[in-house]
N, C-alpha and C. Protein backbone atom coordinates (compact mmCIF):
# COMPACT_ATOMS: atom_id res chain seq x y z
N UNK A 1 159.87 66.62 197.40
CA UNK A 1 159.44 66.73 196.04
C UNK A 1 158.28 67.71 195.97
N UNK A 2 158.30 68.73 195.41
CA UNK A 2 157.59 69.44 195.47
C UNK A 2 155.60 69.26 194.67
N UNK A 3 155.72 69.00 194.12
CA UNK A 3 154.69 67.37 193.63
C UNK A 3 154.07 67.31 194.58
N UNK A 4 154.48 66.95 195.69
CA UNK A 4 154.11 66.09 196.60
C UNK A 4 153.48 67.28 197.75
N UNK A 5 153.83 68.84 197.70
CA UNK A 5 152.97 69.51 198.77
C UNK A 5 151.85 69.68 198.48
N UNK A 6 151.19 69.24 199.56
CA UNK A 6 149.05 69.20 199.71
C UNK A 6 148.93 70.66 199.39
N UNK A 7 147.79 70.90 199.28
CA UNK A 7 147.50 72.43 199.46
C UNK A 7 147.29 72.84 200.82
N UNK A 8 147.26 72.29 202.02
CA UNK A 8 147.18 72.80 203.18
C UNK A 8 148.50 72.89 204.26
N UNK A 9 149.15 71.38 203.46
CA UNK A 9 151.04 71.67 204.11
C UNK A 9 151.56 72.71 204.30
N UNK A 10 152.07 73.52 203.00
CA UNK A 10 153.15 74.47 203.41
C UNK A 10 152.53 75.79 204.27
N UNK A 11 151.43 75.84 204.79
CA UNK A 11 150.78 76.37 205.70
C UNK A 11 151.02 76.03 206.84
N UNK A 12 150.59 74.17 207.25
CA UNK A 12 151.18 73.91 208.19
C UNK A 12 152.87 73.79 208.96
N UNK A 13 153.44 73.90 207.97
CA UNK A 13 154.84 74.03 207.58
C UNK A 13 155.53 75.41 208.24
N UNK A 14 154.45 76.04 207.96
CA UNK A 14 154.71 77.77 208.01
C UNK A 14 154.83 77.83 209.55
N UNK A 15 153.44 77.61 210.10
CA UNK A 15 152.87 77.33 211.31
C UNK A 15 153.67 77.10 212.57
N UNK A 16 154.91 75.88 211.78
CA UNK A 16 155.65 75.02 212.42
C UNK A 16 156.87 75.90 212.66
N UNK A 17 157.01 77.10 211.97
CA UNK A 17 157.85 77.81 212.39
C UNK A 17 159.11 77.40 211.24
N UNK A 18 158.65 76.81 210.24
CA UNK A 18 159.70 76.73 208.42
C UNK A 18 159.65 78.06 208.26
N UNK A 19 160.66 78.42 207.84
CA UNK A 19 160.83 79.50 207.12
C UNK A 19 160.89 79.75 205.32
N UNK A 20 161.71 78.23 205.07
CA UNK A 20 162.05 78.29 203.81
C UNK A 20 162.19 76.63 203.43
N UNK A 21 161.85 76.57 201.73
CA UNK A 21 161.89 75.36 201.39
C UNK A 21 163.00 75.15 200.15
N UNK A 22 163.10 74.09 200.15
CA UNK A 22 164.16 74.16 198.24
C UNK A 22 163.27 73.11 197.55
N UNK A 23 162.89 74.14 196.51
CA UNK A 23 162.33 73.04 195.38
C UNK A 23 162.75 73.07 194.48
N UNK A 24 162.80 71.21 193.48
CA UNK A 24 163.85 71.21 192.18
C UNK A 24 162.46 71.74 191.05
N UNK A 25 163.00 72.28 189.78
CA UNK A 25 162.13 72.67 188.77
C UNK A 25 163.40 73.20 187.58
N UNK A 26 163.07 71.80 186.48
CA UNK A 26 164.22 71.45 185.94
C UNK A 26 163.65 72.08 184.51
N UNK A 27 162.64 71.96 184.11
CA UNK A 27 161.22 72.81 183.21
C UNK A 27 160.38 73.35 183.59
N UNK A 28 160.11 74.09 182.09
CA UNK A 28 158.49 74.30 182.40
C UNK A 28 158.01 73.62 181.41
N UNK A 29 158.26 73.15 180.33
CA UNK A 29 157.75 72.01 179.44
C UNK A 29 157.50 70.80 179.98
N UNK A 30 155.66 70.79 179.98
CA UNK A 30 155.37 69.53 180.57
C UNK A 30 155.80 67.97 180.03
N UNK A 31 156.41 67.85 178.92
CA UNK A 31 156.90 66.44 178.42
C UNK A 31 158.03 66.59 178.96
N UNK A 32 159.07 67.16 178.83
CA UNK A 32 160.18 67.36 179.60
C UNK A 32 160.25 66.48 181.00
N UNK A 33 159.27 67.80 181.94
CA UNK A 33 158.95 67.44 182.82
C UNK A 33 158.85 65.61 183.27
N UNK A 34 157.78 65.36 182.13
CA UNK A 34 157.25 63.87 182.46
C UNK A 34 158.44 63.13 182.32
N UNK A 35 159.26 63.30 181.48
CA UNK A 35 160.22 62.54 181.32
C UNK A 35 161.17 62.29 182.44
N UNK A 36 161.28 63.40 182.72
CA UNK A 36 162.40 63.62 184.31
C UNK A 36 161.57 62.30 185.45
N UNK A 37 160.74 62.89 185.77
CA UNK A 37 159.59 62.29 186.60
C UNK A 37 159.69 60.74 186.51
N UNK A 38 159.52 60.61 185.28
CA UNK A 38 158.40 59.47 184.45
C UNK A 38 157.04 59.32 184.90
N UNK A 39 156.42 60.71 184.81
CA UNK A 39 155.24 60.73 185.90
C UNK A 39 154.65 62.57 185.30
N UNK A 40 153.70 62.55 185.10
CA UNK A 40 152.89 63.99 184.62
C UNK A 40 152.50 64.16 185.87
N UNK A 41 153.52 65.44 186.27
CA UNK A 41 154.35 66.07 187.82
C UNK A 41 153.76 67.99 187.51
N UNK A 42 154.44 68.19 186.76
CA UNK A 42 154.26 69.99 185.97
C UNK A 42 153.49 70.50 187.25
N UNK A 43 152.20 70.32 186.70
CA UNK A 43 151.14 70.67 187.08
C UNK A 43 150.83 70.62 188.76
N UNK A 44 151.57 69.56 189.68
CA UNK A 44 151.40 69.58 190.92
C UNK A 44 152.53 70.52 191.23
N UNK A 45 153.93 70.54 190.87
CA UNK A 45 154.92 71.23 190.96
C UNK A 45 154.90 72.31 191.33
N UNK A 46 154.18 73.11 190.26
CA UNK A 46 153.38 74.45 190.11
C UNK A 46 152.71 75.11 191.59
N UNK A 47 151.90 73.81 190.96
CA UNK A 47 150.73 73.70 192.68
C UNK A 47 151.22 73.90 193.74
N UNK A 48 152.17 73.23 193.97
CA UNK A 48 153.00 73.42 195.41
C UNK A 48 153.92 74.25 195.39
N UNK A 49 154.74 75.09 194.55
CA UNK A 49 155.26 76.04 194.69
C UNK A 49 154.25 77.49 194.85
N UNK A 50 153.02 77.57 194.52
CA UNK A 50 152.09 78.75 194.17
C UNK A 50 151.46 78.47 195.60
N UNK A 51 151.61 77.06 196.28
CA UNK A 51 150.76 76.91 197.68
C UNK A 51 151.76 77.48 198.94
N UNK A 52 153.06 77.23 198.46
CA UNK A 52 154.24 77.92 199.52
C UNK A 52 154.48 78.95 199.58
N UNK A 53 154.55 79.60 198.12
CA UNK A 53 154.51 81.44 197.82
C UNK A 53 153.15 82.11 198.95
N UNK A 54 151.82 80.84 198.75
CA UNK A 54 150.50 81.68 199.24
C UNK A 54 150.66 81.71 200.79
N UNK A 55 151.33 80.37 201.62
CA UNK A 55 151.69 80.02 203.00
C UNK A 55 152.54 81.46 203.10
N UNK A 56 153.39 82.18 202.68
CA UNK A 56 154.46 82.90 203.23
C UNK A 56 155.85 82.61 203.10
N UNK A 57 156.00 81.24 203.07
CA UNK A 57 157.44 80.55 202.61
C UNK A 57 158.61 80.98 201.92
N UNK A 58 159.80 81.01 201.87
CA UNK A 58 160.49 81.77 200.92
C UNK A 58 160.87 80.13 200.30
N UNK A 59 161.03 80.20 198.96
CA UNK A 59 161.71 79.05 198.30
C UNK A 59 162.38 79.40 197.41
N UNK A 60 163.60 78.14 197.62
CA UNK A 60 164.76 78.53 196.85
C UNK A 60 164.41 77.51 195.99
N UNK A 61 164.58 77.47 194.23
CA UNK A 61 164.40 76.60 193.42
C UNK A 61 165.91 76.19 192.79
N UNK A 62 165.79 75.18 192.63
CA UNK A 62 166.95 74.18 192.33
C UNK A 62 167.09 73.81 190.68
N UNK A 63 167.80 73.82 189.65
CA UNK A 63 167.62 73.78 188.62
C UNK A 63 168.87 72.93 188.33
N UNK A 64 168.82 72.04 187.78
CA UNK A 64 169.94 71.29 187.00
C UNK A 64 170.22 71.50 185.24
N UNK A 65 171.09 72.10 184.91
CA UNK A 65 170.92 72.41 183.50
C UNK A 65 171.57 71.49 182.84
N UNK A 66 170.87 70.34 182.37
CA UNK A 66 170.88 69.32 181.39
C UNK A 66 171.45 70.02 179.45
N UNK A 67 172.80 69.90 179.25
CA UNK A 67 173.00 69.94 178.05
C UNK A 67 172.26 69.23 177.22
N UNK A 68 171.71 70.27 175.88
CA UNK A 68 170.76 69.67 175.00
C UNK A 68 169.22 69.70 175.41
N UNK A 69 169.14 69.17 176.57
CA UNK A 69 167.95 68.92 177.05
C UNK A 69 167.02 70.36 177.39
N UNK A 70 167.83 70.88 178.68
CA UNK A 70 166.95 71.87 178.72
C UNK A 70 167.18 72.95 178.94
N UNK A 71 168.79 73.04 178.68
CA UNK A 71 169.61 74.62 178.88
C UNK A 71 169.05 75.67 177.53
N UNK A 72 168.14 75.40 177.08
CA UNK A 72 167.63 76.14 176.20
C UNK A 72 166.17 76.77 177.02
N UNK A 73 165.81 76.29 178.24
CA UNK A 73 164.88 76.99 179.13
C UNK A 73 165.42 78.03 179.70
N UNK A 74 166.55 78.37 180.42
CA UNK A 74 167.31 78.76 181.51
C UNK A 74 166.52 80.14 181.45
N UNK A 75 166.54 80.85 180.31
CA UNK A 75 166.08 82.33 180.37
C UNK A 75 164.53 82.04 180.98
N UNK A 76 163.81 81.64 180.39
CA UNK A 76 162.19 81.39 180.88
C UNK A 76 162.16 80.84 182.61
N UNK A 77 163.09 80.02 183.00
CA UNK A 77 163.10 79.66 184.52
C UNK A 77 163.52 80.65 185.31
N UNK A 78 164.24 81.77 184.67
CA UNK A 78 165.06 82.96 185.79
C UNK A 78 163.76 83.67 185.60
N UNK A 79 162.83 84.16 184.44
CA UNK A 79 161.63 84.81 184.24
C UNK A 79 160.61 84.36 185.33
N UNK A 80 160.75 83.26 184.76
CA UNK A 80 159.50 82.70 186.13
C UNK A 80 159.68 82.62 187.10
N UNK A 81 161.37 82.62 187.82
CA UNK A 81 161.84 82.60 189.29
C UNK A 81 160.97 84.78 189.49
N UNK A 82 162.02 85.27 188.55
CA UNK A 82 161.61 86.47 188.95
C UNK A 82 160.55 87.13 188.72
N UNK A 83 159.59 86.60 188.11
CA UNK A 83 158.04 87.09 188.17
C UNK A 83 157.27 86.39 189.21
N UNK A 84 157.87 85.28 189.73
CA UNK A 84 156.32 84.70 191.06
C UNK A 84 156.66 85.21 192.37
N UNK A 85 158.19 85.71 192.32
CA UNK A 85 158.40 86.69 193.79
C UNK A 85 160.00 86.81 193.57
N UNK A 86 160.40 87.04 194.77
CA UNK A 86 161.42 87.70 194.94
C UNK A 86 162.47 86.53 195.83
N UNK A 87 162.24 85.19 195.65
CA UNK A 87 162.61 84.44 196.19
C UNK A 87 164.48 83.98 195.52
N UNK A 88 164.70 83.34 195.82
CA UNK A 88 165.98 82.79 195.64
C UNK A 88 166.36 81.85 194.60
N UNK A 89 167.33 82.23 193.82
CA UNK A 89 167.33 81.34 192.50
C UNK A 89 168.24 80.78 191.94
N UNK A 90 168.56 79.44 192.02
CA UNK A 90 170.43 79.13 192.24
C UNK A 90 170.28 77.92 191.05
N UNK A 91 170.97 78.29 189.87
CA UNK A 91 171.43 77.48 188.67
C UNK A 91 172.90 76.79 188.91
N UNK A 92 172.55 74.90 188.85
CA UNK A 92 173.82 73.99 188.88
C UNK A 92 173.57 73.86 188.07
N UNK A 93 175.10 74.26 187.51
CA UNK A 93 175.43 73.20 185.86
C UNK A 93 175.59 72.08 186.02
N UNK A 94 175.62 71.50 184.88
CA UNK A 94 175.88 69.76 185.05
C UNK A 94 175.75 69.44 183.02
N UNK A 95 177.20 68.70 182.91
CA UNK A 95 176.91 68.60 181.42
C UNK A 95 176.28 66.66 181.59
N UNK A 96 175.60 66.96 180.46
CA UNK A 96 174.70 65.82 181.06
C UNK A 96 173.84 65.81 179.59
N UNK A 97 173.36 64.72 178.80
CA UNK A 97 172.26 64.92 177.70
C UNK A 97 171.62 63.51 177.46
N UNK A 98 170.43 64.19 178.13
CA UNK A 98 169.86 62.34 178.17
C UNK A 98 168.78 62.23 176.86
N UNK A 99 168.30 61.20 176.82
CA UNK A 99 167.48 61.01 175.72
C UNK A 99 166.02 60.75 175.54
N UNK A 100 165.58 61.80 175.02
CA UNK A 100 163.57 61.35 175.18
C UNK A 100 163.36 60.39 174.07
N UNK A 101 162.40 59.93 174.72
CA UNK A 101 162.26 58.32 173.83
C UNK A 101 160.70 59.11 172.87
């Protein structure tokens, strides 16, 4: 879970002789986000993808495109895949429409 990398991991990670990681990032809308989660995640997400880019890491991001929900991001997630580097960027469909409370 990408959430979950320290800021000094994907360094040590690197270290360890990783080359590459897959992280999911389903938004960039932090309620979204929370909802997926059930947990205000965004913001570490970020964190640990901007801490793996800084390690050297190549990461591939994982995207599930939720009908309704959040296939109305898709353009802004390929933007942001292709503005933070040159890394790898692989869209699963999935019809799917869940409900924010």
């Amino acid at each position: 879970m990408a959430f979950m990398l320290a800021a000094l991991l994907p360094k040590r990670l690197k270290d360890a002789g990783l080359k590459r990681i897959n992280m999911s990032l389903d938004t960039l809308n932090e309620q979204k986000a929370k909802f997926i989660a059930q947990k205000s995640v965004l913001h570490e997400v970020l964190a640990g993808f901007e801490a793996a880019l800084d390690a050297g890491l190549k990461v591939k991001i994982n995207t599930v495109a939720l009908k309704g929900f959040n296939d109305d991001e898709l353009v802004n997630l390929l933007e942001f895949a292709n503005e933070t580097s040159d890394q790898i960027y692989r869209i699963y469909g999935k019809i799917h429409t869940p409900k924010m409370i």
